[in-house]
C-alpha atoms as a PDB file:
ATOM      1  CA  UNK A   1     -21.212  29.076  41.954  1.00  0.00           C
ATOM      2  CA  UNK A   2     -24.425  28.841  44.436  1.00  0.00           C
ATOM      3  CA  UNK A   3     -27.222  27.860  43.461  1.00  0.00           C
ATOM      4  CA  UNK A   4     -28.902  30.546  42.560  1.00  0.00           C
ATOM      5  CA  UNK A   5     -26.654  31.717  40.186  1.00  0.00           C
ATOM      6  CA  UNK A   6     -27.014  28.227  38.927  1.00  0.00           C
ATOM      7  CA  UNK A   7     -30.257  28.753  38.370  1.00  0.00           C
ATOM      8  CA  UNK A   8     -30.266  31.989  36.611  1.00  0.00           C
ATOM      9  CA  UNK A   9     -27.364  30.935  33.955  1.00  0.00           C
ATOM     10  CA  UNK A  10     -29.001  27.506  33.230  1.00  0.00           C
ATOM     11  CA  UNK A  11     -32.033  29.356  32.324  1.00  0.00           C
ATOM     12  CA  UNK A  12     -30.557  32.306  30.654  1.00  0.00           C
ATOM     13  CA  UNK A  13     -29.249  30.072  28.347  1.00  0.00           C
ATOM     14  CA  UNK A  14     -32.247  27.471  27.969  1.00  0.00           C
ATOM     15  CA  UNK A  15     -33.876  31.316  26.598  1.00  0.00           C
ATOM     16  CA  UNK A  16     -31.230  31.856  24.260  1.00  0.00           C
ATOM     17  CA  UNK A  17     -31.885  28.327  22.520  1.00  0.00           C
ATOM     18  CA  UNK A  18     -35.369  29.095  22.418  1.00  0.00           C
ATOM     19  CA  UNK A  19     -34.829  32.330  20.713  1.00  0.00           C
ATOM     20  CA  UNK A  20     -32.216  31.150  18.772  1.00  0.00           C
ATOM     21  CA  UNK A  21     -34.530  28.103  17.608  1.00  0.00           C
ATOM     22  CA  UNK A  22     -37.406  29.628  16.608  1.00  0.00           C
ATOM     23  CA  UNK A  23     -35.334  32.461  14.372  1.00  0.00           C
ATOM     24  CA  UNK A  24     -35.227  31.028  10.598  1.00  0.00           C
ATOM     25  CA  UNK A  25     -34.230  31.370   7.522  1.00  0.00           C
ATOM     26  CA  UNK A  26     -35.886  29.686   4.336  1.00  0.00           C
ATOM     27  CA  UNK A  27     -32.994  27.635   2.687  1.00  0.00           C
ATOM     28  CA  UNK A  28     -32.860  26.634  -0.984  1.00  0.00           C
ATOM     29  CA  UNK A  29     -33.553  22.918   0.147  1.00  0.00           C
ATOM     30  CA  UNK A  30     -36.657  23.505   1.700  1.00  0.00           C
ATOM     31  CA  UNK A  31     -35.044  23.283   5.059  1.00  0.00           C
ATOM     32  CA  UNK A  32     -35.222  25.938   6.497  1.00  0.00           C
ATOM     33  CA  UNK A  33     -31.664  27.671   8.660  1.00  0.00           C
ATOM     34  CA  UNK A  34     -31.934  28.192  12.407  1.00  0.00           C
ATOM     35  CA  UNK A  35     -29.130  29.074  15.060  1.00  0.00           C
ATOM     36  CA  UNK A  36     -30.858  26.213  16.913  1.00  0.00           C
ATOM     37  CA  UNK A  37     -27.565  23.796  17.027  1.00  0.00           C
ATOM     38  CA  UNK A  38     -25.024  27.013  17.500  1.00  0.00           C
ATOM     39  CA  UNK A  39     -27.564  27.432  20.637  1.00  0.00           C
ATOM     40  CA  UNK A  40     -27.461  24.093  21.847  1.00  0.00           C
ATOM     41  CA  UNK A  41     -23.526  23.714  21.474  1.00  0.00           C
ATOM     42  CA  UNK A  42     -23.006  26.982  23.273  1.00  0.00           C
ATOM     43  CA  UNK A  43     -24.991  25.513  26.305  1.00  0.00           C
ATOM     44  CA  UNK A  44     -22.787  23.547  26.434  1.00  0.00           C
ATOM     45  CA  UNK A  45     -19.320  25.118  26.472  1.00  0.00           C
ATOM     46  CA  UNK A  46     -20.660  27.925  28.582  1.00  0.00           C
ATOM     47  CA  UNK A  47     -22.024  25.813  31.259  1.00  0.00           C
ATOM     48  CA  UNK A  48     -19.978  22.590  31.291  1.00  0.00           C
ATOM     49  CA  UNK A  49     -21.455  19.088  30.294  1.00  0.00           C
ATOM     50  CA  UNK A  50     -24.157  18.801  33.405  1.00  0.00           C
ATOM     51  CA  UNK A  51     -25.515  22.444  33.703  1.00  0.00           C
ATOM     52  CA  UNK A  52     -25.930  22.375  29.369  1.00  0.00           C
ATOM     53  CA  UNK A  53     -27.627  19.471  29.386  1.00  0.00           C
ATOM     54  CA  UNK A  54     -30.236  20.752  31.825  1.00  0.00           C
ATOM     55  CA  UNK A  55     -30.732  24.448  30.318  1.00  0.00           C
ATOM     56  CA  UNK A  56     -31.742  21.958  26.875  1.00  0.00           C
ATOM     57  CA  UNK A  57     -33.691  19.463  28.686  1.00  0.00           C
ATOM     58  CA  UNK A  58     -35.346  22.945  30.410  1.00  0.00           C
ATOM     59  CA  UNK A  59     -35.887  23.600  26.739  1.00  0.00           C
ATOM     60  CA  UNK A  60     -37.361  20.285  25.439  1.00  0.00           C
ATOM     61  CA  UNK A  61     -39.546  20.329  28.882  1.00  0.00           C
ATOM     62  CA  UNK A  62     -40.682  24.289  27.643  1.00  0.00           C
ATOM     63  CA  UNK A  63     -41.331  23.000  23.893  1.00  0.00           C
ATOM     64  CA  UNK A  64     -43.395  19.872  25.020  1.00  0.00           C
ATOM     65  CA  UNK A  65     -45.937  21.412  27.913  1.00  0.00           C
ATOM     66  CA  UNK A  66     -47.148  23.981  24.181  1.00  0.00           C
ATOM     67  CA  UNK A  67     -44.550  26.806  24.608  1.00  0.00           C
ATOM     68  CA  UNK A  68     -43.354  27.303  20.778  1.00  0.00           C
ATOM     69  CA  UNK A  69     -39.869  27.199  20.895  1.00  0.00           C
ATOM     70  CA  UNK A  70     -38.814  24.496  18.382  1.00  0.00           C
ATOM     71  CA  UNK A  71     -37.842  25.757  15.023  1.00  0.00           C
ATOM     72  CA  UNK A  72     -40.184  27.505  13.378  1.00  0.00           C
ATOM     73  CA  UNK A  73     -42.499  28.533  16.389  1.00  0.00           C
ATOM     74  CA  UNK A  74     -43.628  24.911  16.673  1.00  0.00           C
ATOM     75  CA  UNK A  75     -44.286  23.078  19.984  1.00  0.00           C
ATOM     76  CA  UNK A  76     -46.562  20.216  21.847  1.00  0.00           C
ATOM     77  CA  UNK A  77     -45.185  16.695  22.288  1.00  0.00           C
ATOM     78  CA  UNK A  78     -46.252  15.795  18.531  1.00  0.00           C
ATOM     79  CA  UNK A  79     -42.951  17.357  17.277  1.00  0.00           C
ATOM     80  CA  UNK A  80     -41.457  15.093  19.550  1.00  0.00           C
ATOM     81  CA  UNK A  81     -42.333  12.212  18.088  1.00  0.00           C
ATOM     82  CA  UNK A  82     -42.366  13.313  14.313  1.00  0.00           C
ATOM     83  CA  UNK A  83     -39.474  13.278  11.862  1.00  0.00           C
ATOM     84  CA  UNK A  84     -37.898  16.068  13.821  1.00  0.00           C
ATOM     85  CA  UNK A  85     -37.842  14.724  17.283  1.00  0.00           C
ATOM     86  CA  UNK A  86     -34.618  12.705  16.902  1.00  0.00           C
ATOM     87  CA  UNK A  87     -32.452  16.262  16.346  1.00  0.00           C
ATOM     88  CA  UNK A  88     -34.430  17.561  19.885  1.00  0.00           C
ATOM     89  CA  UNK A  89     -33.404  14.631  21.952  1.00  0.00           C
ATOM     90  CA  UNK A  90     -30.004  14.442  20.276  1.00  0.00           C
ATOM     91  CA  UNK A  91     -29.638  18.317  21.653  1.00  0.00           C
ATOM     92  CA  UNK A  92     -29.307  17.150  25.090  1.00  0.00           C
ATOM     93  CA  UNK A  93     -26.613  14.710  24.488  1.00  0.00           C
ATOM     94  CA  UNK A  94     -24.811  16.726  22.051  1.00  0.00           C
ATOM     95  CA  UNK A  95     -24.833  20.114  24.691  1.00  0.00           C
ATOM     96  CA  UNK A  96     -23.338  17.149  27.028  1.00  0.00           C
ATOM     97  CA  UNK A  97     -20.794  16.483  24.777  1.00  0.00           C
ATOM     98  CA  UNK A  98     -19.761  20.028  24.129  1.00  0.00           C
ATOM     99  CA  UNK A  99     -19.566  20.552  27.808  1.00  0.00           C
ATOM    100  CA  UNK A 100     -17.152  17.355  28.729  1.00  0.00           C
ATOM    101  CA  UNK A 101     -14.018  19.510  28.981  1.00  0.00           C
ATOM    102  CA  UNK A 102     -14.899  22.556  30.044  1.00  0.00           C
ATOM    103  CA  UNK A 103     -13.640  22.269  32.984  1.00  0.00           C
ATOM    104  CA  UNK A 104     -10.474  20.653  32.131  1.00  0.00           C
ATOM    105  CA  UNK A 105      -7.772  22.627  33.734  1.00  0.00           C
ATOM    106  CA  UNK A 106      -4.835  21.836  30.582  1.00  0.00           C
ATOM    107  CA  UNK A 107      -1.389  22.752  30.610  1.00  0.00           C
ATOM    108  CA  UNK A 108      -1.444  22.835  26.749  1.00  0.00           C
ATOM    109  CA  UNK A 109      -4.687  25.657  26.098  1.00  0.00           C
ATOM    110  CA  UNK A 110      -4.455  23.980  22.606  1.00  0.00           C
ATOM    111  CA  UNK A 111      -5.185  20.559  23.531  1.00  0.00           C
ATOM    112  CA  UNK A 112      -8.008  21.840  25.757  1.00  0.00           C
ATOM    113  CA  UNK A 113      -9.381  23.371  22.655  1.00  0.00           C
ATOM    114  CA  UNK A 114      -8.546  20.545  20.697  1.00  0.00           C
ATOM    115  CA  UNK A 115     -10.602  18.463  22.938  1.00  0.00           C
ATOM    116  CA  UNK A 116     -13.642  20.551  23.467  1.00  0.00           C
ATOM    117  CA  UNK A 117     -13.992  20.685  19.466  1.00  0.00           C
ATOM    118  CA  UNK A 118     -13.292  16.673  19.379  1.00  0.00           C
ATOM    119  CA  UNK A 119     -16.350  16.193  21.694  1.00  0.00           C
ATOM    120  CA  UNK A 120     -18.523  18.913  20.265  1.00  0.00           C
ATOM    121  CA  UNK A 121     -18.346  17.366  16.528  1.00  0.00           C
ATOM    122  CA  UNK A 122     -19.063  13.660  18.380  1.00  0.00           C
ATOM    123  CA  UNK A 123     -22.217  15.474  20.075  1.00  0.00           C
ATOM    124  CA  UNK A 124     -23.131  17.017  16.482  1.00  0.00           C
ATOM    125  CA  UNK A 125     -22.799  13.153  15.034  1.00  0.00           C
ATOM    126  CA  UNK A 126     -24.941  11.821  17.910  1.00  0.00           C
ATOM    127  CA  UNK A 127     -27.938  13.861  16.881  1.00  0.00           C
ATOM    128  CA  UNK A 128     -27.612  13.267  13.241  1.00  0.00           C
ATOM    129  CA  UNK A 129     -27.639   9.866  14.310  1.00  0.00           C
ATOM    130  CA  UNK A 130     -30.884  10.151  16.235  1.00  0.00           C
ATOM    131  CA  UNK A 131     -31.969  12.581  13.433  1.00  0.00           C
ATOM    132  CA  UNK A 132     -31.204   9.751  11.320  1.00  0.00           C
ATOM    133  CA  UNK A 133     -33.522   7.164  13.577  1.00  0.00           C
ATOM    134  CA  UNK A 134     -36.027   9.381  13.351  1.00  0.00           C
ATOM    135  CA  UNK A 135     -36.864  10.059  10.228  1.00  0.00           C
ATOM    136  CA  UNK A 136     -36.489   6.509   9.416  1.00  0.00           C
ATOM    137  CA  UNK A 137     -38.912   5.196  11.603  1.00  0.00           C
ATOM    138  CA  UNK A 138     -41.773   8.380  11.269  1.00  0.00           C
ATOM    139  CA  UNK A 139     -40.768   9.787   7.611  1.00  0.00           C
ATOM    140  CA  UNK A 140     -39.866   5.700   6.442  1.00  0.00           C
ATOM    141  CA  UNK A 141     -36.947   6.526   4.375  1.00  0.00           C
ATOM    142  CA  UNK A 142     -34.736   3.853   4.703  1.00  0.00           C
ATOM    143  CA  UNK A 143     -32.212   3.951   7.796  1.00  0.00           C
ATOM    144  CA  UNK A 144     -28.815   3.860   5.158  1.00  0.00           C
ATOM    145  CA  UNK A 145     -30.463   6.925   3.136  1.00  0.00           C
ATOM    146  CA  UNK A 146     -31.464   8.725   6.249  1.00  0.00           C
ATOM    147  CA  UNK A 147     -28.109   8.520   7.512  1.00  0.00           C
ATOM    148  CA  UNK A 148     -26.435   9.940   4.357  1.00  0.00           C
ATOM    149  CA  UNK A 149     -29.203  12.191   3.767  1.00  0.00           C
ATOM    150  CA  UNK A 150     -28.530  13.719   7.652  1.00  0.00           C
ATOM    151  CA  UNK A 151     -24.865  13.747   7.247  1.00  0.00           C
ATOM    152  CA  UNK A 152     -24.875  15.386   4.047  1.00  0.00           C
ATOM    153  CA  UNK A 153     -27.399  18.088   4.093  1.00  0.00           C
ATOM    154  CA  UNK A 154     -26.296  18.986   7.830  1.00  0.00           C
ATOM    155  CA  UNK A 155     -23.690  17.804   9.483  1.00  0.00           C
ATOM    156  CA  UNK A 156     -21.049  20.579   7.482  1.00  0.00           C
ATOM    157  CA  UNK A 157     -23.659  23.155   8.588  1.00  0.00           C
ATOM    158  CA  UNK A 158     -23.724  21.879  11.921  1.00  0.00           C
ATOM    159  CA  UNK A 159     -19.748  21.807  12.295  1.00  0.00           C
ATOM    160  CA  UNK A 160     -19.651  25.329  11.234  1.00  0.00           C
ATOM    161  CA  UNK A 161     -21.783  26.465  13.629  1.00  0.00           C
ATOM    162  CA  UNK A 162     -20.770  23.683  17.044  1.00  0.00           C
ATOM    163  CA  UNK A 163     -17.095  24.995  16.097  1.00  0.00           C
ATOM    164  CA  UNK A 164     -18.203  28.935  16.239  1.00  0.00           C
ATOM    165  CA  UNK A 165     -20.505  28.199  19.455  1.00  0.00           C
ATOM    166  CA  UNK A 166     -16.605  26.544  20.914  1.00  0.00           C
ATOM    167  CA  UNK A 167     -14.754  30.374  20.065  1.00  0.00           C
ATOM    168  CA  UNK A 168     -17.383  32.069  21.065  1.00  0.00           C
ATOM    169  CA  UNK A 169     -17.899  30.711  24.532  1.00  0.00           C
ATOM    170  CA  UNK A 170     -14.474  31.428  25.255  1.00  0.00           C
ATOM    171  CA  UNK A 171     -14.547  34.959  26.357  1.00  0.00           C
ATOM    172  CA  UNK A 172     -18.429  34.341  27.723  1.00  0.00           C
ATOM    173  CA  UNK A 173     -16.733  31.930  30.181  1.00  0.00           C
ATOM    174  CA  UNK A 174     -14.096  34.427  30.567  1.00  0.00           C
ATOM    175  CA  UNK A 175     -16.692  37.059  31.194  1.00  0.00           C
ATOM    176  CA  UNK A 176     -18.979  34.354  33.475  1.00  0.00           C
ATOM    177  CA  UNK A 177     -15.816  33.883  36.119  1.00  0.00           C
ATOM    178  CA  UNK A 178     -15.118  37.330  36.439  1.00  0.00           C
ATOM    179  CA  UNK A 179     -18.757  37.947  37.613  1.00  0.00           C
ATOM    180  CA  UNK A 180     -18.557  34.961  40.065  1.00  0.00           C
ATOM    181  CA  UNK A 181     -21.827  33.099  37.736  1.00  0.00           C
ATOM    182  CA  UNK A 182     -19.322  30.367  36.585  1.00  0.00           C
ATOM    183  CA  UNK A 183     -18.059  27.454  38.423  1.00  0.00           C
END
């Protein structure tokens, strides 16, 4: 793929996380649901492990300069660096980890799969993790609690939605080599 093509996909997609992130729905927690991790893990198995990474970092970069693109139309580096900014700086590694494989040519198209979904639920526990750091250090629950409370309240959620990010990048890779904008 040349570069420009490159260019276009990567920030295609860093557009469809920032749509997808500031869509919400009020949930009966208080948190609210966004397609903001679906987003992220489909950057990731559409454009491999380097290319995701940058269309989220393109994101965080867009978020952090004032555009409001963080969940609920929110933006500035202040989000950053409150309770939430753990999640937004675990997006980059966890599009990274949905990406490893990608570009595995397998014998087995099971094990490929098998792999891809592997890393993607790692990438998901990596930003609970630094969800986890967060709102220990800014929101001061304790770092045991905040781990439990992360990998309770969404880590299932977040599963669900890395796992139907995996099946539905399949045929938008498909679709991507066909047109000559995948590499």
């Amino acid at each position: 793929m040349n570069k420009t093509r490159k260019i276009v996909v990567v920030g295609l997609m860093a557009a469809v996380l920032s749509v997808l992130s500031v869509l919400q729905i009020p949930g009966p927690t208080g948190v609210p649901f966004t397609l903001q991790v679906f987003a992220v893990a489909l950057c990731g198995y559409v454009l491999g492990w380097k290319l995701g990474a940058l269309a989220v970092v393109i994101y965080v970069l867009l978020g952090t300069v004032g555009v409001p693109v963080f969940a609920g139309a929110t933006a500035g580096p202040g989000v950053l660096v409150g309770v939430s900014g753990g999640f937004i700086f675990g997006f980059i590694v966890q599009a990274a980890c949905c990406g490893l494989f990608v570009n595995w040519k397998a014998a087995n198209k099971g094990l490929r799969i098998l792999l891809l979904a592997v890393s993607g639920a790692a990438g998901a526990a990596i930003c609970e993790i630094l969800g986890a750091i967060t709102i220990h250090l800014v929101g001061g629950m304790g770092y045991g609690a905040a781990v439990v409370y992360c990998f309770v309240s969404f880590f299932p959620l977040d599963l669900v939605k890395t796992f139907l990010a995996l099946f539905i990048s399949l045929p938008i890779r498909k679709g991507l080599h066909a047109s000559g904008l995948a590499g």
